[in-house]
ModelCIF file with pLDDT and N, C-alpha, C, O atoms, coordinates in Angstrom:
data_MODEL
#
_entry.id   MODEL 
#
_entity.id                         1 
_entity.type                       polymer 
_entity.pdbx_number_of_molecules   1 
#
_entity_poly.entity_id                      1 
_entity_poly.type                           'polypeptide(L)' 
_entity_poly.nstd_linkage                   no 
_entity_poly.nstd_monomer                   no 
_entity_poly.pdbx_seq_one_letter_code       
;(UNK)(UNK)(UNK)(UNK)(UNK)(UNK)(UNK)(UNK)(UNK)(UNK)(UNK)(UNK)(UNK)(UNK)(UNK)(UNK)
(UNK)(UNK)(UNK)(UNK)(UNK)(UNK)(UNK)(UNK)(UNK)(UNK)(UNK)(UNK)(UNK)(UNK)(UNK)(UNK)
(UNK)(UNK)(UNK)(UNK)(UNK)(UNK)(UNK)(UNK)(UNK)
;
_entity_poly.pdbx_seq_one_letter_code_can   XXXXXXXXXXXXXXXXXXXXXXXXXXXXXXXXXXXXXXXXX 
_entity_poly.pdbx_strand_id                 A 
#
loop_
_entity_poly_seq.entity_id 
_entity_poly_seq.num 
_entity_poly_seq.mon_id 
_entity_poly_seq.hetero 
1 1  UNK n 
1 2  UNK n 
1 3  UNK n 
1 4  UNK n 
1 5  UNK n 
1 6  UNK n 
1 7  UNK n 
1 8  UNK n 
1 9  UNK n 
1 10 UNK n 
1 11 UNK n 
1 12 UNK n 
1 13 UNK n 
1 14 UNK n 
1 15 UNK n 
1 16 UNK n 
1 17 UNK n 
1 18 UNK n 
1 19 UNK n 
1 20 UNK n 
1 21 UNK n 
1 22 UNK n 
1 23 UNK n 
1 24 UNK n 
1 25 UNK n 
1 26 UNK n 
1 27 UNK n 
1 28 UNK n 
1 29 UNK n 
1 30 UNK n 
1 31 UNK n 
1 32 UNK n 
1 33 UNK n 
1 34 UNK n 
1 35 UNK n 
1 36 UNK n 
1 37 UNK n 
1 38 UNK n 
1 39 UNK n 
1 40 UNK n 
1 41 UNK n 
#
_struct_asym.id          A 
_struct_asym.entity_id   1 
#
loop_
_ma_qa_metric.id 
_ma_qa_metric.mode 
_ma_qa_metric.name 
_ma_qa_metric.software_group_id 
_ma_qa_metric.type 
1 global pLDDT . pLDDT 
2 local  pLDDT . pLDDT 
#
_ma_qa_metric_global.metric_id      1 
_ma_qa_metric_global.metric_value   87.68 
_ma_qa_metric_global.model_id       1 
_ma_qa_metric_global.ordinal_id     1 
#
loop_
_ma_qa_metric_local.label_asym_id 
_ma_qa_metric_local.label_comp_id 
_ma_qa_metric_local.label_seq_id 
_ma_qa_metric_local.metric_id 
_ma_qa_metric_local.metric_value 
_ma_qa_metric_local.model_id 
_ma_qa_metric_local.ordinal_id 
A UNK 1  2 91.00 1 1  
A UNK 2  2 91.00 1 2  
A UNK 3  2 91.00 1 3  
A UNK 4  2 92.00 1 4  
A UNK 5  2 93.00 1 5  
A UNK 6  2 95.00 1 6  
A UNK 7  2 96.00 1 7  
A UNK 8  2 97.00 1 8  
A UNK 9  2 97.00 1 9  
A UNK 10 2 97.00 1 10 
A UNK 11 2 97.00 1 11 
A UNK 12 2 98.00 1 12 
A UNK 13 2 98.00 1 13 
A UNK 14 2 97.00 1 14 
A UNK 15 2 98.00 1 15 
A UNK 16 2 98.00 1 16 
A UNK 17 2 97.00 1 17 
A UNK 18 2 97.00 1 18 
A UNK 19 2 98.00 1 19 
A UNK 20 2 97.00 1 20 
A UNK 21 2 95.00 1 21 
A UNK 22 2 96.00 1 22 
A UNK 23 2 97.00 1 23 
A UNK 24 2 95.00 1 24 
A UNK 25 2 95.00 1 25 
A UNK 26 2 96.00 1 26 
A UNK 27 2 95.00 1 27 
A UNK 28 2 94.00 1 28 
A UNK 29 2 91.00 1 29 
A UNK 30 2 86.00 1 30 
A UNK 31 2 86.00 1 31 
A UNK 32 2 84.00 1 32 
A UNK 33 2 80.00 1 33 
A UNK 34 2 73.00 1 34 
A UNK 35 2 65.00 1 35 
A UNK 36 2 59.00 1 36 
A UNK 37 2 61.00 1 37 
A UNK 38 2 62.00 1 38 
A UNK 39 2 57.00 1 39 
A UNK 40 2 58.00 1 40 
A UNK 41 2 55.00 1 41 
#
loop_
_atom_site.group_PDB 
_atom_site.id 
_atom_site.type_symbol 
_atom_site.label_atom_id 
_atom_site.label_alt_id 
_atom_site.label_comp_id 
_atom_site.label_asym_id 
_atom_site.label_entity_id 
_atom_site.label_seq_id 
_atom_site.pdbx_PDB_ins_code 
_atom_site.Cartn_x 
_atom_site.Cartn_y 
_atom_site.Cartn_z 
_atom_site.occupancy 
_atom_site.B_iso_or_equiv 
_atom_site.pdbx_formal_charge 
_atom_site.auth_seq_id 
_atom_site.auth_comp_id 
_atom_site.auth_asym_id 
_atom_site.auth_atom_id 
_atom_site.pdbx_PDB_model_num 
ATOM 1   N N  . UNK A 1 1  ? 1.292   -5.201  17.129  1.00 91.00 ? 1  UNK A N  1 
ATOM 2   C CA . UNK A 1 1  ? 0.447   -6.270  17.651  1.00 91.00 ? 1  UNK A CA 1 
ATOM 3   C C  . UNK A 1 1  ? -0.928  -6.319  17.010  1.00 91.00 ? 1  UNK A C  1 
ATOM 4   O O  . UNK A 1 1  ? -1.758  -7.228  17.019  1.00 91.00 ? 1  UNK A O  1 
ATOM 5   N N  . UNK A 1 2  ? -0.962  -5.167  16.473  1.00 91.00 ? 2  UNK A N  1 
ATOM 6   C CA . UNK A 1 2  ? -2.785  -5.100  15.890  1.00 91.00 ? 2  UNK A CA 1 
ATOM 7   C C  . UNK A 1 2  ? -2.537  -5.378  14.193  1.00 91.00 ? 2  UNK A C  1 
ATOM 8   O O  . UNK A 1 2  ? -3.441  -5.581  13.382  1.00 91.00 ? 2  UNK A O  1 
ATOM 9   N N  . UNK A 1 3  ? -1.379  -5.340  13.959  1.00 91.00 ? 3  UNK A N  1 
ATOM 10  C CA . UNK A 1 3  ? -1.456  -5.291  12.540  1.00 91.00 ? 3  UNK A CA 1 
ATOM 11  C C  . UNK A 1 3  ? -2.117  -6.956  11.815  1.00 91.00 ? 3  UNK A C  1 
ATOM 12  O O  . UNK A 1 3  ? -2.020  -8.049  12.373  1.00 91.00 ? 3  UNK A O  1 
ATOM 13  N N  . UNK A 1 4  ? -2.741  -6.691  10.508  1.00 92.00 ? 4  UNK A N  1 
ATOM 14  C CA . UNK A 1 4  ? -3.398  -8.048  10.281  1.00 92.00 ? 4  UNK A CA 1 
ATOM 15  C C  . UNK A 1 4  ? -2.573  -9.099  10.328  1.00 92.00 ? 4  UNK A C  1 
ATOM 16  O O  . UNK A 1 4  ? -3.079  -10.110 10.815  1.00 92.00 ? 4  UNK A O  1 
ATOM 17  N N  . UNK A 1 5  ? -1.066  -9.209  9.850   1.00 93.00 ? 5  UNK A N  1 
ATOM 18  C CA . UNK A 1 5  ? -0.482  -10.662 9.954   1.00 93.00 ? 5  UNK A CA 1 
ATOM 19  C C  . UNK A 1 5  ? -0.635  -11.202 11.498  1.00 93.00 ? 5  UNK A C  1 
ATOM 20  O O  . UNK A 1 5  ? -1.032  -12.299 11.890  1.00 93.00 ? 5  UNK A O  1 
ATOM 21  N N  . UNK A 1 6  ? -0.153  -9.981  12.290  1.00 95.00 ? 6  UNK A N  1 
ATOM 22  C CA . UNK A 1 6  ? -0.342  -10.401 13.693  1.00 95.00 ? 6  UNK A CA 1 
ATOM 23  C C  . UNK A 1 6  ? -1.613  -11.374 14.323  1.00 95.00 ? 6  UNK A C  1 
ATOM 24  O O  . UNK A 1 6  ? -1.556  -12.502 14.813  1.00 95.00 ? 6  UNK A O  1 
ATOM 25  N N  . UNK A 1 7  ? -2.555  -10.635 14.145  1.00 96.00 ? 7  UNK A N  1 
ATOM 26  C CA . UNK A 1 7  ? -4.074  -10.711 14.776  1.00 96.00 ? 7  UNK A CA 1 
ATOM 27  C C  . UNK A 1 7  ? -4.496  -12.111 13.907  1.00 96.00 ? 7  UNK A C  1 
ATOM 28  O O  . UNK A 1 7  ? -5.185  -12.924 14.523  1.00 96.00 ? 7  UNK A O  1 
ATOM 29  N N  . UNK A 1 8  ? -4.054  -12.485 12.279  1.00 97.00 ? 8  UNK A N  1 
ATOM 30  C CA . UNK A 1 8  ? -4.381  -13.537 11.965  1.00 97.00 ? 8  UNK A CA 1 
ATOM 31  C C  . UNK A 1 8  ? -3.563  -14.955 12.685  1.00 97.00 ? 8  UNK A C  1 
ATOM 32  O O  . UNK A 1 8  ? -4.013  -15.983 13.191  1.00 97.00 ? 8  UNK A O  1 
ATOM 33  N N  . UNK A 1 9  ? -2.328  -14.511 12.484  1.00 97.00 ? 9  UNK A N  1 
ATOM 34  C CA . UNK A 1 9  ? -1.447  -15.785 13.381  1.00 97.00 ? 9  UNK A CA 1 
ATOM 35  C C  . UNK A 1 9  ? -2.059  -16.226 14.695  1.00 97.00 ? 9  UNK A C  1 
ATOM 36  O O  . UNK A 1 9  ? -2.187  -17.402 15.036  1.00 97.00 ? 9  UNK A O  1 
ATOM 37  N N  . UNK A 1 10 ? -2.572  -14.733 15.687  1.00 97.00 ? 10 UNK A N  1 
ATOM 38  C CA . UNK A 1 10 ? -3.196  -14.768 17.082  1.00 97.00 ? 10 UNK A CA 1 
ATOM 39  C C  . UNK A 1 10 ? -3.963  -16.359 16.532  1.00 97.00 ? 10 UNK A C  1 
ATOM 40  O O  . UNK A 1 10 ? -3.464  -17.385 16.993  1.00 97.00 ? 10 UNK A O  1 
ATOM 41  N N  . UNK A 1 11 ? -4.906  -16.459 15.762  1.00 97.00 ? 11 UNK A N  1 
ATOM 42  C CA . UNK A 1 11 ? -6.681  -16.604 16.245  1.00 97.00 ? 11 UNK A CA 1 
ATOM 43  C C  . UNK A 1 11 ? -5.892  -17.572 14.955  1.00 97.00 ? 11 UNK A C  1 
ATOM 44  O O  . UNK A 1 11 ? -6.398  -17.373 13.851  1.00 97.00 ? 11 UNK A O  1 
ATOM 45  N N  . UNK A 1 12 ? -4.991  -18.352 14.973  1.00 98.00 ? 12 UNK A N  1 
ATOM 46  C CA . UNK A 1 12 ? -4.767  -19.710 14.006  1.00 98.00 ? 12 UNK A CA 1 
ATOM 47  C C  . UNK A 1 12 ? -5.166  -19.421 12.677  1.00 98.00 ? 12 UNK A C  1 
ATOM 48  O O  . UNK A 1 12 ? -5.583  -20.421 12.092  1.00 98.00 ? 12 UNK A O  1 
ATOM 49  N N  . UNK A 1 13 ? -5.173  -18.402 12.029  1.00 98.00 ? 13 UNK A N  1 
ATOM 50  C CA . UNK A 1 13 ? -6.126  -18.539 10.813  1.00 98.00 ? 13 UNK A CA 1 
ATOM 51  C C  . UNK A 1 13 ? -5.174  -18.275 9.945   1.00 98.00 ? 13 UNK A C  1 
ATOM 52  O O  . UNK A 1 13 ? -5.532  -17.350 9.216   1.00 98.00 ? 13 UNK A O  1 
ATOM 53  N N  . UNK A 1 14 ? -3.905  -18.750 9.639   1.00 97.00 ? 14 UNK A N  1 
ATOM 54  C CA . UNK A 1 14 ? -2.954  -18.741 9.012   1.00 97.00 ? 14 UNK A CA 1 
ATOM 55  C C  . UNK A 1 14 ? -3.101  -19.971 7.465   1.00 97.00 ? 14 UNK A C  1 
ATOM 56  O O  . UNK A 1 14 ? -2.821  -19.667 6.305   1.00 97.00 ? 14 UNK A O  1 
ATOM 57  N N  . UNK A 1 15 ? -3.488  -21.006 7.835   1.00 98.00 ? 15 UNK A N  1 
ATOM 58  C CA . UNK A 1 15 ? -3.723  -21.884 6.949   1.00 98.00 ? 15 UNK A CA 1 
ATOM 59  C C  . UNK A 1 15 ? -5.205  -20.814 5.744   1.00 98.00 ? 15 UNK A C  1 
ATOM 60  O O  . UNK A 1 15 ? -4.994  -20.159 4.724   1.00 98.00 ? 15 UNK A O  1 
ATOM 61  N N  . UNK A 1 16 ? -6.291  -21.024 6.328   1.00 98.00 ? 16 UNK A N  1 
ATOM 62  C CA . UNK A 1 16 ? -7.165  -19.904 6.066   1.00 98.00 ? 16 UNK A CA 1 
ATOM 63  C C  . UNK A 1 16 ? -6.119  -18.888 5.113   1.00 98.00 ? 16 UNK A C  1 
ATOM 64  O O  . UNK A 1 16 ? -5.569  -18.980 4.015   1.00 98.00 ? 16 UNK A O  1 
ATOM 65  N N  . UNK A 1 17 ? -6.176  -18.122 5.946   1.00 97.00 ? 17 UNK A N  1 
ATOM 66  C CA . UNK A 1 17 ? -5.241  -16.690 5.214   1.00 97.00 ? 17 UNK A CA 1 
ATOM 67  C C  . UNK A 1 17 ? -4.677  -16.883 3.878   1.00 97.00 ? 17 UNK A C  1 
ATOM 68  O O  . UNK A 1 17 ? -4.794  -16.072 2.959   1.00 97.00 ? 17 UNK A O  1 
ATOM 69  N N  . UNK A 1 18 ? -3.781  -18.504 3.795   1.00 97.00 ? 18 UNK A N  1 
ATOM 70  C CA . UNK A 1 18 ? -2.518  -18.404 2.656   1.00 97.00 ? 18 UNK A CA 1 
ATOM 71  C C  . UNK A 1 18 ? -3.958  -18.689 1.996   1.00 97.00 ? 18 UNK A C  1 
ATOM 72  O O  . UNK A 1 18 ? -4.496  -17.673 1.554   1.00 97.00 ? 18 UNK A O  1 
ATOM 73  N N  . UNK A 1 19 ? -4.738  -19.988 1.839   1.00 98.00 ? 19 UNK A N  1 
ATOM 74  C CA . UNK A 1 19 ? -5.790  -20.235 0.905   1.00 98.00 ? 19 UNK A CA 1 
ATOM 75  C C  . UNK A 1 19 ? -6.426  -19.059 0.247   1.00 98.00 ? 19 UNK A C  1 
ATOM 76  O O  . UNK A 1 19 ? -6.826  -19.252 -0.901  1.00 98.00 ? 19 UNK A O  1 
ATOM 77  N N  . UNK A 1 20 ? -6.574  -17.998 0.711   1.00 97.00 ? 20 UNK A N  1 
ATOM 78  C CA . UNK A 1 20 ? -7.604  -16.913 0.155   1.00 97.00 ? 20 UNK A CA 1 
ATOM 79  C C  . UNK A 1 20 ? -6.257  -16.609 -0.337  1.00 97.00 ? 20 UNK A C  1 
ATOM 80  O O  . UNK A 1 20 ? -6.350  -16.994 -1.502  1.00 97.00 ? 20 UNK A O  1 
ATOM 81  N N  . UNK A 1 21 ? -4.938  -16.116 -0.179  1.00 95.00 ? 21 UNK A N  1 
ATOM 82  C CA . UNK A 1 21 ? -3.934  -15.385 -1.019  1.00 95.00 ? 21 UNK A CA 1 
ATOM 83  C C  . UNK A 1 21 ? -3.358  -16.487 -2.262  1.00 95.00 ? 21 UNK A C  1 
ATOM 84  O O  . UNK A 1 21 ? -2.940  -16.093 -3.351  1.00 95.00 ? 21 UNK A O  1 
ATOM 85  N N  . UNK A 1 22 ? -3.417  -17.624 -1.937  1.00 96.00 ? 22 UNK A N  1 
ATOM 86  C CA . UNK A 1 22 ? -3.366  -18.667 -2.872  1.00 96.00 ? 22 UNK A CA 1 
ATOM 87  C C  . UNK A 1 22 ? -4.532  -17.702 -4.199  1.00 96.00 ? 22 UNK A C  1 
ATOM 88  O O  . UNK A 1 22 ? -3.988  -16.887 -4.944  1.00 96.00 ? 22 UNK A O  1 
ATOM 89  N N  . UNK A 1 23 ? -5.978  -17.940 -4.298  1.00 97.00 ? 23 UNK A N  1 
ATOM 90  C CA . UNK A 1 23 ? -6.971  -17.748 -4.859  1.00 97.00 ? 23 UNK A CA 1 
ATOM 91  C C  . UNK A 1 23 ? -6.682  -16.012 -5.266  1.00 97.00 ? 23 UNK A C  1 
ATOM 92  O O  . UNK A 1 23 ? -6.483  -15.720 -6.445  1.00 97.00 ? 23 UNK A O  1 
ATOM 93  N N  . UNK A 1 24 ? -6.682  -15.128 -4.383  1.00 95.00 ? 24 UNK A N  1 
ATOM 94  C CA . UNK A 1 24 ? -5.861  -13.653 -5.022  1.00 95.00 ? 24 UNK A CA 1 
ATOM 95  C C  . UNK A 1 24 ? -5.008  -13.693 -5.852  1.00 95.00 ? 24 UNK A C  1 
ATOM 96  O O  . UNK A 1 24 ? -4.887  -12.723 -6.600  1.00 95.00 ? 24 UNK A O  1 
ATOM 97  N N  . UNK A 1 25 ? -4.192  -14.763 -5.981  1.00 95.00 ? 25 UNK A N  1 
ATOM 98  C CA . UNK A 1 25 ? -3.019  -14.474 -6.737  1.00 95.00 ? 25 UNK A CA 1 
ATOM 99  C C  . UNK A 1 25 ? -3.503  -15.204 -7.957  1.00 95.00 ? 25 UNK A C  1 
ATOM 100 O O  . UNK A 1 25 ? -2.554  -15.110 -8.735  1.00 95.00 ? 25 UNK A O  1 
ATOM 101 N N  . UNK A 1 26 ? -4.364  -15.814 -8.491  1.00 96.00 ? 26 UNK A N  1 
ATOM 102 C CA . UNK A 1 26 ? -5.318  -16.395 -9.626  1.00 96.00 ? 26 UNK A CA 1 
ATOM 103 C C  . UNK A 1 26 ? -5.633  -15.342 -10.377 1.00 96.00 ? 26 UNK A C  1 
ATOM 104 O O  . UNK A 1 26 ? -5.281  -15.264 -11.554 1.00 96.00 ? 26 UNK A O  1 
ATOM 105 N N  . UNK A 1 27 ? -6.270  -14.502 -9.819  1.00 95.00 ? 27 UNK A N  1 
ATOM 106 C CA . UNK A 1 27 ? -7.077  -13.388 -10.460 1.00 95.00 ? 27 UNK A CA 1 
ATOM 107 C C  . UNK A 1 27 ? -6.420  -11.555 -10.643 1.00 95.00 ? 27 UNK A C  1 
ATOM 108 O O  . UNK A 1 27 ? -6.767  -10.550 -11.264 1.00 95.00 ? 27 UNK A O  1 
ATOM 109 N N  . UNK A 1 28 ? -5.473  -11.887 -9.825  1.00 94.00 ? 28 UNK A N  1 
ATOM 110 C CA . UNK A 1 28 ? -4.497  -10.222 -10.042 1.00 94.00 ? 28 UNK A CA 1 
ATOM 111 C C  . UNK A 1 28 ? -3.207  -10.960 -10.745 1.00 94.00 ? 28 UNK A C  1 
ATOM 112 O O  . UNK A 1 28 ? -2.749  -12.100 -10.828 1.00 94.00 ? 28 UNK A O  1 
ATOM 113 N N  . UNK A 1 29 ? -2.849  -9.446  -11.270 1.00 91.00 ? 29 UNK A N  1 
ATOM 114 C CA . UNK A 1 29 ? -1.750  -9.387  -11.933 1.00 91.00 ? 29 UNK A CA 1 
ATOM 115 C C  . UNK A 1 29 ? -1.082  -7.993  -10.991 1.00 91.00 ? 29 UNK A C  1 
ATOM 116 O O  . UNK A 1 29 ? -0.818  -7.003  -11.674 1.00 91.00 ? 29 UNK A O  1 
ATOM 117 N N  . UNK A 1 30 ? -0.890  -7.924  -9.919  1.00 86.00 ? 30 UNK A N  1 
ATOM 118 C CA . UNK A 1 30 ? -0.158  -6.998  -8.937  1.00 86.00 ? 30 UNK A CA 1 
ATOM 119 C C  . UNK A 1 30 ? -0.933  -5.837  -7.932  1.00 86.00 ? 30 UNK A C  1 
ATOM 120 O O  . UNK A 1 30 ? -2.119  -5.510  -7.911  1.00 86.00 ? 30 UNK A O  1 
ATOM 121 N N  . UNK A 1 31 ? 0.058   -5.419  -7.228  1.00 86.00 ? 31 UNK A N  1 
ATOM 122 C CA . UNK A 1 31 ? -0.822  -4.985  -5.951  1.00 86.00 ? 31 UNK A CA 1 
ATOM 123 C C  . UNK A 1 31 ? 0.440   -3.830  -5.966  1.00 86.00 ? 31 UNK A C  1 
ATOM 124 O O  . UNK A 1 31 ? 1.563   -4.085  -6.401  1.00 86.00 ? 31 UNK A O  1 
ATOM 125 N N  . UNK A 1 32 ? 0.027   -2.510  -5.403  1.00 84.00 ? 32 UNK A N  1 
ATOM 126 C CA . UNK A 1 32 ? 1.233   -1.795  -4.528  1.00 84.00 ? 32 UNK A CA 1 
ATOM 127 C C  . UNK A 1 32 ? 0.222   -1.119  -3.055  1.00 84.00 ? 32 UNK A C  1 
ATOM 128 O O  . UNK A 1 32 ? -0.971  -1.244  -2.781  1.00 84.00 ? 32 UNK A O  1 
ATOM 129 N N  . UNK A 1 33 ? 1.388   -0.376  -2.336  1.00 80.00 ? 33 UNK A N  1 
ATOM 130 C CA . UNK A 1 33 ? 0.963   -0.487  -1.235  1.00 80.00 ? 33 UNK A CA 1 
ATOM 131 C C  . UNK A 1 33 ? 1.411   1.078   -0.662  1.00 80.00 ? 33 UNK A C  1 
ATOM 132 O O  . UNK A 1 33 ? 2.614   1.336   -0.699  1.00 80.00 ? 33 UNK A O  1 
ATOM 133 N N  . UNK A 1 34 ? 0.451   2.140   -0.128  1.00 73.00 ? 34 UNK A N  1 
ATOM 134 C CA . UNK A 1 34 ? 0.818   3.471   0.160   1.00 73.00 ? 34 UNK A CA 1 
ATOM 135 C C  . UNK A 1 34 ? 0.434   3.517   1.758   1.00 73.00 ? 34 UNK A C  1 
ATOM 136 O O  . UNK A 1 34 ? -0.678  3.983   2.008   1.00 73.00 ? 34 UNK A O  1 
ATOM 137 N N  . UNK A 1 35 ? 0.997   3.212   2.532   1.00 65.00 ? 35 UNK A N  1 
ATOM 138 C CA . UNK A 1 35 ? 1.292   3.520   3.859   1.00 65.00 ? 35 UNK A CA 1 
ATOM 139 C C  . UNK A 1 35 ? 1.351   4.960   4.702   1.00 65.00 ? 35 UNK A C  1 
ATOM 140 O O  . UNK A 1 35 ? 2.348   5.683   4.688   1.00 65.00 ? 35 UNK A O  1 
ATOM 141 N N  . UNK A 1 36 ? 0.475   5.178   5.231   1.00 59.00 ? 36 UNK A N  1 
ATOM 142 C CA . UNK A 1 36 ? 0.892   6.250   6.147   1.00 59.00 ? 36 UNK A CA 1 
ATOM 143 C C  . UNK A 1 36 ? -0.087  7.730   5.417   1.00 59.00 ? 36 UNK A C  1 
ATOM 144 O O  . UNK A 1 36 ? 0.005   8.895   5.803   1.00 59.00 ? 36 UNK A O  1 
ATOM 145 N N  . UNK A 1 37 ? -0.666  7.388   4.687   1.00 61.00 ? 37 UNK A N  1 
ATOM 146 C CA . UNK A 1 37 ? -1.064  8.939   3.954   1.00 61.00 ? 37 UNK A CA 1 
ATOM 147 C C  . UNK A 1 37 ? -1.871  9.626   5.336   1.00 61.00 ? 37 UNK A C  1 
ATOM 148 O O  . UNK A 1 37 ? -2.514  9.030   6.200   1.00 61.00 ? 37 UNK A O  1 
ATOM 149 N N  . UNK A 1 38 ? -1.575  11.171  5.197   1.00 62.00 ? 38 UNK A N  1 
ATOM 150 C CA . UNK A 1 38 ? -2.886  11.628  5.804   1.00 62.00 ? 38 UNK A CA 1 
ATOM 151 C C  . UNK A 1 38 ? -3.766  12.108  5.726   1.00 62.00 ? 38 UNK A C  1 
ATOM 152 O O  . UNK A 1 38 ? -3.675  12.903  4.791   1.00 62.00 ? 38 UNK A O  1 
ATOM 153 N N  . UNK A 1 39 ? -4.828  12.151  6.233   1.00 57.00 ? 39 UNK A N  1 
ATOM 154 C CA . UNK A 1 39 ? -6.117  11.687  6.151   1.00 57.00 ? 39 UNK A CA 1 
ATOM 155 C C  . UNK A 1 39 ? -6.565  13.253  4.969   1.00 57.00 ? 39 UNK A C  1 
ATOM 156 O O  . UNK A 1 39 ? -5.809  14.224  5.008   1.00 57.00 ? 39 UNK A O  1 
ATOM 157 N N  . UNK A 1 40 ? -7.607  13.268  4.180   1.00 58.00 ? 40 UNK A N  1 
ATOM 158 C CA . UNK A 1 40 ? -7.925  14.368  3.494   1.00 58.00 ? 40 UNK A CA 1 
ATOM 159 C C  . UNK A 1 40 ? -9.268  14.249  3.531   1.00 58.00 ? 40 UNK A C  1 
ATOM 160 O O  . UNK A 1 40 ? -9.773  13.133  3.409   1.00 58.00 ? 40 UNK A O  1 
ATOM 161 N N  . UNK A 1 41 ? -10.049 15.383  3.706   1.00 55.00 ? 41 UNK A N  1 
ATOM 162 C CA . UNK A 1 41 ? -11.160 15.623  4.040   1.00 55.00 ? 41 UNK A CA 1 
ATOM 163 C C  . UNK A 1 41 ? -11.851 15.811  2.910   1.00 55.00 ? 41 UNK A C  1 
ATOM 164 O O  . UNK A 1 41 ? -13.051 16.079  2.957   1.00 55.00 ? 41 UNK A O  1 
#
């Protein structure tokens, strides 16, 4: 429920959202994604 797709759909800002990933996807050439690490001091 807290995760960002969630909390953006909540509060309508879906139109918003794609526009800025529209404009991200202009300027990158890829993304990856590391989930879950823990924390290091």
């Amino acid at each position: 429920d807290g995760s960002m797709e969630s909390v953006i759909a909540k509060n309508n800002a879906g139109a918003r959202w794609q526009e800025l990933m529209g404009r991200m996807s202009q300027v990158t050439i890829g993304a990856e994604s590391s989930k879950r690490w823990t924390y290091m001091p």
